[in-house]
N, C-alpha and C. Protein backbone atom coordinates (compact mmCIF):
# COMPACT_ATOMS: atom_id res chain seq x y z
N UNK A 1 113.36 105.11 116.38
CA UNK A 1 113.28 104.41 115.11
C UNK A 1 112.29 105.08 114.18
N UNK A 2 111.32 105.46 114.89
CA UNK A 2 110.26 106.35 113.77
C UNK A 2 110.51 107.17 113.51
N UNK A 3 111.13 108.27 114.23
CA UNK A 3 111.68 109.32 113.88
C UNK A 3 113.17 109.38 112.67
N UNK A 4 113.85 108.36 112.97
CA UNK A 4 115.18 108.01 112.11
C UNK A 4 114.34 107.79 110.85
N UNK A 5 113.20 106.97 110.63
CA UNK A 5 112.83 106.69 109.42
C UNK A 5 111.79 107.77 108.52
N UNK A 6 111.51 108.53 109.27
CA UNK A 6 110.93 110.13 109.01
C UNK A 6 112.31 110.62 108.02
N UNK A 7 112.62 110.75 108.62
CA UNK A 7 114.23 111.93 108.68
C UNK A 7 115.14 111.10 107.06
N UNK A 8 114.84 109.38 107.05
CA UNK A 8 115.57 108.83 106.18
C UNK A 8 114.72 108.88 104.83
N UNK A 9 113.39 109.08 104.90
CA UNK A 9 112.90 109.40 103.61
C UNK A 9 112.45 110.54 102.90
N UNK A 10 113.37 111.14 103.93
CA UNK A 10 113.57 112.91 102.84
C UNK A 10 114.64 112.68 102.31
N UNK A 11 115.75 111.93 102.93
CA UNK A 11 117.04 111.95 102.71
C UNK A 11 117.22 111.50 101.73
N UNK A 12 116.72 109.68 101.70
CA UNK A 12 116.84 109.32 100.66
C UNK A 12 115.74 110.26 99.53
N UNK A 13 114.71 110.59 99.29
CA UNK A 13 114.26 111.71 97.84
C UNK A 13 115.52 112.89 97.71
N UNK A 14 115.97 113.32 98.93
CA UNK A 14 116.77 114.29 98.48
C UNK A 14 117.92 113.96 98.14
N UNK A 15 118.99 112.90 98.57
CA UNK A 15 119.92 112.24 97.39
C UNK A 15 119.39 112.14 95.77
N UNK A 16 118.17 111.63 95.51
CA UNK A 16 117.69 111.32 94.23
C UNK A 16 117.40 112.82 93.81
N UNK A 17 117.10 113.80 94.12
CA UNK A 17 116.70 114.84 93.67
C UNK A 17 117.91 116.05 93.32
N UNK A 18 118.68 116.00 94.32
CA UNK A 18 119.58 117.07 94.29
C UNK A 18 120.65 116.90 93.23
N UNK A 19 120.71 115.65 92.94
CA UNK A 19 121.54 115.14 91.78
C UNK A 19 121.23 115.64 90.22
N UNK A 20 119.82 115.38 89.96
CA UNK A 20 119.21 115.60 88.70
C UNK A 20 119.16 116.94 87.72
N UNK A 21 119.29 118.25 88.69
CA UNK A 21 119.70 119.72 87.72
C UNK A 21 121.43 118.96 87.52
N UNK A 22 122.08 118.96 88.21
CA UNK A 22 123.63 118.45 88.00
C UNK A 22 124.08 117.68 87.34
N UNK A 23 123.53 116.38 87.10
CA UNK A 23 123.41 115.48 86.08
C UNK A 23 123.58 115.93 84.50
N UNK A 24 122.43 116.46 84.80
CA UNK A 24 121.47 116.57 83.22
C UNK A 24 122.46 117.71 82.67
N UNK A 25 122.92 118.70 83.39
CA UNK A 25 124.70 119.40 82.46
C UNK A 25 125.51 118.82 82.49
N UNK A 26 125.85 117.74 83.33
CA UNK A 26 126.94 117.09 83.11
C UNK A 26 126.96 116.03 81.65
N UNK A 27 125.49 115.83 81.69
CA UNK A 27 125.75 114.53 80.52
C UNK A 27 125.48 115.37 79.15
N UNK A 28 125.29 117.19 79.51
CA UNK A 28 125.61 117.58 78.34
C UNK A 28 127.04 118.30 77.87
N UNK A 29 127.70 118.14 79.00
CA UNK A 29 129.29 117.95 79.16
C UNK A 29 129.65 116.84 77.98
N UNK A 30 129.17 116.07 78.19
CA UNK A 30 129.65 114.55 78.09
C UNK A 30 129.26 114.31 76.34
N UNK A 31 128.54 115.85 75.71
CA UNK A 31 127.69 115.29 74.61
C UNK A 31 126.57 114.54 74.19
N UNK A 32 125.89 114.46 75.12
CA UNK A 32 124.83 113.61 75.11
C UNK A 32 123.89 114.70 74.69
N UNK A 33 122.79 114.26 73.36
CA UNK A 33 121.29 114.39 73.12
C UNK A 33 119.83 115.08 73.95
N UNK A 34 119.50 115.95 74.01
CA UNK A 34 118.44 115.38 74.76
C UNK A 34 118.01 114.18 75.14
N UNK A 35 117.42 113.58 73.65
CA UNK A 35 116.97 112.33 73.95
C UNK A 35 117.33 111.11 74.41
N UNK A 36 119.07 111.12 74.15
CA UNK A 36 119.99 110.21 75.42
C UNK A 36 120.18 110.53 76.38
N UNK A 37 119.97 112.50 76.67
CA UNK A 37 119.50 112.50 78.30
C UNK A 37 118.73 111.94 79.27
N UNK A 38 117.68 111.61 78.57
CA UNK A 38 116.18 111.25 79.05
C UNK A 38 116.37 109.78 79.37
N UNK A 39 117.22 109.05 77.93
CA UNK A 39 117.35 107.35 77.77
C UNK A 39 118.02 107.10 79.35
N UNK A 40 119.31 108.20 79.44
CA UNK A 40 120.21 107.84 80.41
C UNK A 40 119.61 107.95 81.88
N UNK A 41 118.94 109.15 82.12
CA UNK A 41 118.11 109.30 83.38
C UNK A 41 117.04 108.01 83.64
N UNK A 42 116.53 107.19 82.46
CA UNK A 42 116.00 105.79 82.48
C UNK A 42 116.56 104.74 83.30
N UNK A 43 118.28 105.24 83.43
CA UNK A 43 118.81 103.85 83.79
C UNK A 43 118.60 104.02 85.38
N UNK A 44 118.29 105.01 86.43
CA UNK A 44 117.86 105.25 87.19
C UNK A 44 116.59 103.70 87.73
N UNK A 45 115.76 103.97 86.87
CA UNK A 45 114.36 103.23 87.31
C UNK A 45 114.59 101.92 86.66
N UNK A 46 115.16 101.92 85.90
CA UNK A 46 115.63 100.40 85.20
C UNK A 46 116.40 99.45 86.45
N UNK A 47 116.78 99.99 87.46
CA UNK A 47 117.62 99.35 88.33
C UNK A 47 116.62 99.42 89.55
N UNK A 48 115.88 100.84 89.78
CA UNK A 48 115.22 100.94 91.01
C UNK A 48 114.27 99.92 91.44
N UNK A 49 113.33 99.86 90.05
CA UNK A 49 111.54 99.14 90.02
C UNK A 49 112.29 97.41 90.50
N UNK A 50 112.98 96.93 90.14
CA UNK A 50 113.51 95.40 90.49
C UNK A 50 113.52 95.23 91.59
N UNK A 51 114.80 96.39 92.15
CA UNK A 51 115.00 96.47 93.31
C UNK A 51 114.12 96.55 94.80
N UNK A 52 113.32 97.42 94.36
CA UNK A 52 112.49 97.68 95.21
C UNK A 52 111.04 96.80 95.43
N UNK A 53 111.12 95.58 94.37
CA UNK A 53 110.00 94.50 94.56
C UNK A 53 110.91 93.24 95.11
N UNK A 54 112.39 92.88 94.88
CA UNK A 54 113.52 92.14 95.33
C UNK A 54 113.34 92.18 96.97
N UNK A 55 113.54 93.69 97.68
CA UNK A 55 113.81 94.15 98.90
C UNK A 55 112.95 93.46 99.85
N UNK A 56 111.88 93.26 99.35
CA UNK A 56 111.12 92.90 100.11
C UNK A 56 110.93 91.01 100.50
N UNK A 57 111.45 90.46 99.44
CA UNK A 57 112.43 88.98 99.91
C UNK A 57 113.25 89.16 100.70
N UNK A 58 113.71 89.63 101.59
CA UNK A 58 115.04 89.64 101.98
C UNK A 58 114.61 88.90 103.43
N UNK A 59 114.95 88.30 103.89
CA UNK A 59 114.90 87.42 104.95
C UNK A 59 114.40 88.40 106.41
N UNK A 60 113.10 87.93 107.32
CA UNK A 60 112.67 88.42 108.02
C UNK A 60 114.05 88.49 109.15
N UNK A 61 114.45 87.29 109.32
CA UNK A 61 116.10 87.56 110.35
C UNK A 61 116.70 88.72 110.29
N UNK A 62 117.06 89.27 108.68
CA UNK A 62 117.50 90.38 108.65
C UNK A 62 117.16 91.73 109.10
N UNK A 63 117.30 92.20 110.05
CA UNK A 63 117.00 93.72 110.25
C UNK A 63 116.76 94.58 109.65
N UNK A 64 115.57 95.51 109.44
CA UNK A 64 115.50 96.29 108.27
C UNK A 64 116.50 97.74 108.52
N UNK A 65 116.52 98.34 109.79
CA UNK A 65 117.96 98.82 110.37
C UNK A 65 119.28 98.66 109.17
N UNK A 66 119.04 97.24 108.97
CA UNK A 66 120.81 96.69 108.96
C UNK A 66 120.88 96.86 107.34
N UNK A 67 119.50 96.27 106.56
CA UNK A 67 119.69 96.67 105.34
C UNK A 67 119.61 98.29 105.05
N UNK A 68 119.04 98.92 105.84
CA UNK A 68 118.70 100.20 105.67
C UNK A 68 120.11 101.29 105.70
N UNK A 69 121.12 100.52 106.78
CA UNK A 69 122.19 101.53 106.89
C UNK A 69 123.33 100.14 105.94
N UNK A 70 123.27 99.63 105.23
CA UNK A 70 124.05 98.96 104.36
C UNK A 70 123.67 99.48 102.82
N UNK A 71 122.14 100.10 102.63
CA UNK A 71 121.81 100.72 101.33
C UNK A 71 122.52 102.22 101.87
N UNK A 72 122.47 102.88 102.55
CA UNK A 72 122.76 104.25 102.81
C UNK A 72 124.51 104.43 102.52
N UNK A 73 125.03 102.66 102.68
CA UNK A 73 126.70 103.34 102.71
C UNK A 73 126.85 103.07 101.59
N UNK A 74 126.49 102.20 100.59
CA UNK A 74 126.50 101.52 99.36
C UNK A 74 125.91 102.78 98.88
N UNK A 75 125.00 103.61 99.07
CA UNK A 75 124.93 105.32 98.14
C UNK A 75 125.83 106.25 98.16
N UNK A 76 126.67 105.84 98.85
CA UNK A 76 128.02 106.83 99.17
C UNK A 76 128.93 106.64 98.18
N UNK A 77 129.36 105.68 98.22
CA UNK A 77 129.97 104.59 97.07
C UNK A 77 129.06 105.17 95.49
N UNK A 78 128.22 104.86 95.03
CA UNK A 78 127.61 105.58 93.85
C UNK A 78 128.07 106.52 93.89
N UNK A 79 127.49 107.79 94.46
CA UNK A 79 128.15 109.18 94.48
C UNK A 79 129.46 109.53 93.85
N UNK A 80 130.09 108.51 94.90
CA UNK A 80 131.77 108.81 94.41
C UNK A 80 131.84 107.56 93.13
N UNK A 81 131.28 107.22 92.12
CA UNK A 81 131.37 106.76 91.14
C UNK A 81 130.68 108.01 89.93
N UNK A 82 129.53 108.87 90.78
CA UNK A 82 128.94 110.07 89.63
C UNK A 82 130.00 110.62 89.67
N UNK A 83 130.37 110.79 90.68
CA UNK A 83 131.05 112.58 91.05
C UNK A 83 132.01 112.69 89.79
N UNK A 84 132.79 112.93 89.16
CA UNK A 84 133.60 111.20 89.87
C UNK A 84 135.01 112.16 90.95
N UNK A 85 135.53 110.77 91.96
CA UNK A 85 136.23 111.46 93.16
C UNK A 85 137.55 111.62 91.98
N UNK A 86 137.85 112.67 92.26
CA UNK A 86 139.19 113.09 92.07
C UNK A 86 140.05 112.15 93.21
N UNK A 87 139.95 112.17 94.61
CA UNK A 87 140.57 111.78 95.33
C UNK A 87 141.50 109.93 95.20
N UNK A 88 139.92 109.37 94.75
CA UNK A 88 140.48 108.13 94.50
C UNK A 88 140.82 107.94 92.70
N UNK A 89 141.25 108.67 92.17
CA UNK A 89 141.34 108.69 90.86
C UNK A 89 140.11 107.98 89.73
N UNK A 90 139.25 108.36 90.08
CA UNK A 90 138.53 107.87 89.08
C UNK A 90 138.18 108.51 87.88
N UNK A 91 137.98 107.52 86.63
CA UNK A 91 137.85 108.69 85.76
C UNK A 91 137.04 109.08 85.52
N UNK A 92 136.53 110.55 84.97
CA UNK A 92 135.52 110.99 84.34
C UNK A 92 135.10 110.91 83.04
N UNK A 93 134.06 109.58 82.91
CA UNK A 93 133.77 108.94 81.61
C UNK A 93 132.12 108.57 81.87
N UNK A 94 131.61 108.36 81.22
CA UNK A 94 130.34 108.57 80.84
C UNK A 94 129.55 106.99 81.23
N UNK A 95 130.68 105.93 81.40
CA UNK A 95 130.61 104.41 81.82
C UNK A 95 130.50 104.29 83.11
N UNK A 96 131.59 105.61 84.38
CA UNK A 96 131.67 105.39 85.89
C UNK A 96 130.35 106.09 85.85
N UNK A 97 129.87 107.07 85.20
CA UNK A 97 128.55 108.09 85.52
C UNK A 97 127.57 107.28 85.68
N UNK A 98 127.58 106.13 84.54
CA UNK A 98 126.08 105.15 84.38
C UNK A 98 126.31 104.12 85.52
N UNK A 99 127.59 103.58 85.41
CA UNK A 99 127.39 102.74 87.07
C UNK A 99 126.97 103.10 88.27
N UNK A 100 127.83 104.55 88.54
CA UNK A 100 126.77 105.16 89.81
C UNK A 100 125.80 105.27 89.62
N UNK A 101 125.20 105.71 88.45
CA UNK A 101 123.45 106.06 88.07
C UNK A 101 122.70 105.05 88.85
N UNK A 102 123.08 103.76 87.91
CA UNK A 102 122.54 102.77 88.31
C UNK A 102 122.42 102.25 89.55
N UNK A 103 123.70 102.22 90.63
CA UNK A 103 123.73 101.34 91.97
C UNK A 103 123.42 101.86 92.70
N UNK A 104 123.14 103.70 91.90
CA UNK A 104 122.08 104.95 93.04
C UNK A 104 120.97 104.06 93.12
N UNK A 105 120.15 103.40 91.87
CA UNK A 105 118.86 103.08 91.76
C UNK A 105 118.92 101.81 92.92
N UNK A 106 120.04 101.48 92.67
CA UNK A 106 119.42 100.04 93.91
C UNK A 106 119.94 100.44 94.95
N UNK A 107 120.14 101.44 95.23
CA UNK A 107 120.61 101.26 97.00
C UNK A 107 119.61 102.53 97.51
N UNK A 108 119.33 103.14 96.83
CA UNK A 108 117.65 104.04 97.24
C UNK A 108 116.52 103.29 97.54
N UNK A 109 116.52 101.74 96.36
CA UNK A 109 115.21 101.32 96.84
C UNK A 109 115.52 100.19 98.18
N UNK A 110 116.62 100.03 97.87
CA UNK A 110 116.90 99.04 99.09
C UNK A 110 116.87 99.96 100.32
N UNK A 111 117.12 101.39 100.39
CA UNK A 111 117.19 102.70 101.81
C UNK A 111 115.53 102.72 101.79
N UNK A 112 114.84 103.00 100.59
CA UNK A 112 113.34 103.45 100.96
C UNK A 112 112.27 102.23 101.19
N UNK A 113 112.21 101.40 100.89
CA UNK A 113 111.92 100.77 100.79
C UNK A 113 111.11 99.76 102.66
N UNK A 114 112.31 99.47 102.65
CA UNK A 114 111.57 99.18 104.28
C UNK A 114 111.62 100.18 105.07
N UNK A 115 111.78 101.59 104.75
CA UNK A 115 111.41 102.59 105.79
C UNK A 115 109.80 102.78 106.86
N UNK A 116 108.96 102.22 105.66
CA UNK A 116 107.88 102.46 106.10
C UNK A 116 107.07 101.18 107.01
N UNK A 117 107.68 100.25 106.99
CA UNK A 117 107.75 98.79 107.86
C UNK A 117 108.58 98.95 108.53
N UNK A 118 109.40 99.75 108.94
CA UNK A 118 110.21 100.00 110.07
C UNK A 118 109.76 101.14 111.15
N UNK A 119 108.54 101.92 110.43
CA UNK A 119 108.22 102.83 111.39
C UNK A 119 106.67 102.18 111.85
N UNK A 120 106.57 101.70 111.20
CA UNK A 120 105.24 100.55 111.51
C UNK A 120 105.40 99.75 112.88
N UNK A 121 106.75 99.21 112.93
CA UNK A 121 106.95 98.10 113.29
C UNK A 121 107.26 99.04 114.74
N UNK A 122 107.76 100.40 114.76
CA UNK A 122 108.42 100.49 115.88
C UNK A 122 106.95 100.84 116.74
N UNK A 123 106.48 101.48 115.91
CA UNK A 123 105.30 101.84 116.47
C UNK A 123 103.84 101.41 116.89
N UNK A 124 103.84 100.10 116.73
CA UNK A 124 102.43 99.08 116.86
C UNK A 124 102.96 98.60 118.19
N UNK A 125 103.59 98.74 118.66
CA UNK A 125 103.96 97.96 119.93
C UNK A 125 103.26 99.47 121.25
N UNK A 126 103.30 100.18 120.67
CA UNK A 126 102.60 101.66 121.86
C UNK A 126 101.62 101.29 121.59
N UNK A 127 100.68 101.33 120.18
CA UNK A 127 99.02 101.00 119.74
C UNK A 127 98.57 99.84 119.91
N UNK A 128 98.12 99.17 120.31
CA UNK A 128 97.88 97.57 120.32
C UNK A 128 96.77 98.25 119.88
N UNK A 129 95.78 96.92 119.01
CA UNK A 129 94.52 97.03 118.78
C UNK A 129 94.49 97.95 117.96
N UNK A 130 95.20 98.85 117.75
CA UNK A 130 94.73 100.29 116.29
C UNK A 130 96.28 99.68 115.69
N UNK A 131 95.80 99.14 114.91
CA UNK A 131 96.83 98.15 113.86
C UNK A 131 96.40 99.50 112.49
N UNK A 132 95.36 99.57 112.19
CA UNK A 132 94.98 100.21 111.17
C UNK A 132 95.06 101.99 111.35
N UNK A 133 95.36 102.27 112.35
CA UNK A 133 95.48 103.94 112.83
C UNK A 133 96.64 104.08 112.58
N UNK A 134 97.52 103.18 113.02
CA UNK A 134 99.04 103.24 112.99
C UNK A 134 99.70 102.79 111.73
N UNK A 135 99.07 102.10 110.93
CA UNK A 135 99.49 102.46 109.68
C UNK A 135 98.96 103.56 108.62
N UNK A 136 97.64 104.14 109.09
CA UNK A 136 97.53 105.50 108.16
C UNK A 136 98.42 106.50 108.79
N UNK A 137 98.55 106.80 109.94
CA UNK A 137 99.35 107.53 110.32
C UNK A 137 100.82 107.56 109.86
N UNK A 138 101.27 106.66 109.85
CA UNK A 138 103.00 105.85 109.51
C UNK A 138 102.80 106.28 108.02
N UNK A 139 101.71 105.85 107.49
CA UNK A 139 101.76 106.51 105.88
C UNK A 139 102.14 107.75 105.83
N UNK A 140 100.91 108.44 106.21
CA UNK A 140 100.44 110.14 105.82
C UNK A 140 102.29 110.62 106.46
N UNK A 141 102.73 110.54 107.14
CA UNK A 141 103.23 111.21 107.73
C UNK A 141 104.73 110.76 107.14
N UNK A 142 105.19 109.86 106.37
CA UNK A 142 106.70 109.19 105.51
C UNK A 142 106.53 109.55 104.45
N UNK A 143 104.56 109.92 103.88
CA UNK A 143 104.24 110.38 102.40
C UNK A 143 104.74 112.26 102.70
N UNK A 144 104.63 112.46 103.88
CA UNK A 144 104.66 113.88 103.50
C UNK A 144 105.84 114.13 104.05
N UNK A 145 107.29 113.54 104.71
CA UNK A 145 108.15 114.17 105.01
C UNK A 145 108.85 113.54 103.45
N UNK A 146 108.38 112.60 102.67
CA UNK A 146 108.99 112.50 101.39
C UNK A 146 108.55 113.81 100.30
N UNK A 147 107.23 113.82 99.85
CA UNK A 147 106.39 115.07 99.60
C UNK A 147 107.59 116.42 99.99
N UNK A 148 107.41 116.98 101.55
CA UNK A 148 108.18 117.97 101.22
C UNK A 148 109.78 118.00 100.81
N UNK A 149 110.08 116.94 100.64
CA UNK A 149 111.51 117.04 99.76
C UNK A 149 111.48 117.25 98.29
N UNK A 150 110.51 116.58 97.94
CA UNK A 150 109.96 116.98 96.18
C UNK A 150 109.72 117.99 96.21
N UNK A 151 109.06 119.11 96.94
CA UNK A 151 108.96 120.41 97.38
C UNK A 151 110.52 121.15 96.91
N UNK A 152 110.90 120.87 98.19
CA UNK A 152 112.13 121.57 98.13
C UNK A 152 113.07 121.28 96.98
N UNK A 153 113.11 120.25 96.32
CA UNK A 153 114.42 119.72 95.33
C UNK A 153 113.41 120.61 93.86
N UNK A 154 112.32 120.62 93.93
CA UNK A 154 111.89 121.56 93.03
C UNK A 154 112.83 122.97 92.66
N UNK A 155 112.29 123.53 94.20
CA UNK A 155 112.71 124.89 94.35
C UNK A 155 114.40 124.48 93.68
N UNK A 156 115.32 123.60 94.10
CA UNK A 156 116.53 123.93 93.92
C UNK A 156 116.92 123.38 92.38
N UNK A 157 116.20 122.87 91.64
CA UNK A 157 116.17 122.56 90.54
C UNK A 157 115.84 123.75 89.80
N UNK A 158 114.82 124.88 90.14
CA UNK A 158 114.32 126.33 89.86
C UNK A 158 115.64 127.37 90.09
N UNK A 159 116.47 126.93 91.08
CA UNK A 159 117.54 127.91 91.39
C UNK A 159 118.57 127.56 90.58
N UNK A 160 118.51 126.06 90.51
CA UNK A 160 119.78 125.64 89.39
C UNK A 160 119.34 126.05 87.82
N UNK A 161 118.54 126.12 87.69
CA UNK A 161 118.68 126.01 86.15
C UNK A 161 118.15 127.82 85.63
N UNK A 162 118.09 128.32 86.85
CA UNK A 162 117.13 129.86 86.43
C UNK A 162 118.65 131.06 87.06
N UNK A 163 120.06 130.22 87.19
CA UNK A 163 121.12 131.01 87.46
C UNK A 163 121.16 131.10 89.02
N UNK A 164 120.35 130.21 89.77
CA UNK A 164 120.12 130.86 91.69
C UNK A 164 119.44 132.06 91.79
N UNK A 165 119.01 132.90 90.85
CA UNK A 165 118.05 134.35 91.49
C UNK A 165 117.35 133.51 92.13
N UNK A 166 117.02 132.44 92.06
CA UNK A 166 115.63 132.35 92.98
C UNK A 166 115.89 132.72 94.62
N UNK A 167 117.16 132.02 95.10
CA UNK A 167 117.30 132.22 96.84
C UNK A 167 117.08 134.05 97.19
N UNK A 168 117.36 134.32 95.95
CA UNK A 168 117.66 135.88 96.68
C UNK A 168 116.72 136.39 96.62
N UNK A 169 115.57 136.44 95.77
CA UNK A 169 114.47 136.48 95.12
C UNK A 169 113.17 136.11 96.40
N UNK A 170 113.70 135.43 96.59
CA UNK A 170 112.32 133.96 97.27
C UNK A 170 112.44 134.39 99.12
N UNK A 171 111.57 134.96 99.80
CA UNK A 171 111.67 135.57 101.22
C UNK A 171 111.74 133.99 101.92
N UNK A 172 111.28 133.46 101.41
CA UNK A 172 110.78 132.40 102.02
C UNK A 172 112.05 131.06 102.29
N UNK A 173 113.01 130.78 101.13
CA UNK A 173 114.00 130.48 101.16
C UNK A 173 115.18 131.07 101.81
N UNK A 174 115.46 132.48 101.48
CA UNK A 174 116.30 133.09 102.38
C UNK A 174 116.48 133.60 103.92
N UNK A 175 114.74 133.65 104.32
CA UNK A 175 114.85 133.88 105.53
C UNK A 175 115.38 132.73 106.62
N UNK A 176 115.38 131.30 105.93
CA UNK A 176 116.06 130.35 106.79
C UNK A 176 114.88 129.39 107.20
């Protein structure tokens, strides 16, 4: 469980990240402004900040597991509302783009959200008595496998928008 929730909050930053060089041409596909770029990338956190103070009502009965892999399939669903799927005919309009935008924002904070009470939780039961070790630890360590995804979605935001020289460029990326 600690380890799954390591692993789920890169995932979830790197859903939110890998999207944003891609986006931001698409909605100048679409004709959009700079400055309605920026408005539109808003609707992101306009949905997230609720969400992610909401999440935490959610009934102790409930499993954070259960909400955790019910936000993860509900981001799948967004996706195929950005993308938009060819497969299921959806159209490509600037209305399906902002709905996925948006139900990205709530089903990230509903995925990130109890990650870090779930690795808490798995893990106070080995520590008895270091209640407070096991949550700096559970921190430092969900702050930095999130951290190096902002890392990395950097770099690929640097490759997207600089043409990709960077992979070929960068020893450090290409060597694997």
């Amino acid at each position: 469980r600690f380890s799954l929730a390591l692993i789920g909050s890169a995932l979830c930053y790197f859903m939110y990240c890998f999207l944003e060089p891609i986006l931001s041409q698409r909605l100048l596909d679409f004709g959009l402004s700079v400055p309605q770029i920026g408005l539109f990338f808003a609707i992101f956190s306009i949905f997230y900040i609720p969400t992610s103070i909401c999440v935490q009502w959610i009934p102790d009965w409930v499993e954070k597991r259960v909400t955790i892999s019910i936000a993860l399939l509900a981001s799948s669903i967004s996706f195929l509302l950005v993308g938009p799927s060819e497969i299921l005919h959806f159209p490509d309009s600037i209305i399906m783009l902002g709905i996925g935008w948006s139900l990205l924002g709530i089903t990230l904070a509903a995925f990130l959200v109890p990650l870090l009470p779930e690795m808490v939780e798995s893990s106070i039961l080995f520590f008895v008595g270091q209640e407070e070790k096991v949550n700096t630890v559970s921190s430092g360590l969900f702050n930095s496998f999130f951290g190096h995804w902002s890392d990395r979605c950097t770099s690929l935001w640097l490759n997207t928008s600089r043409g990709g020289w960077l992979p070929t460029n960068n020893r450090h990326c290409s060597d694997g």
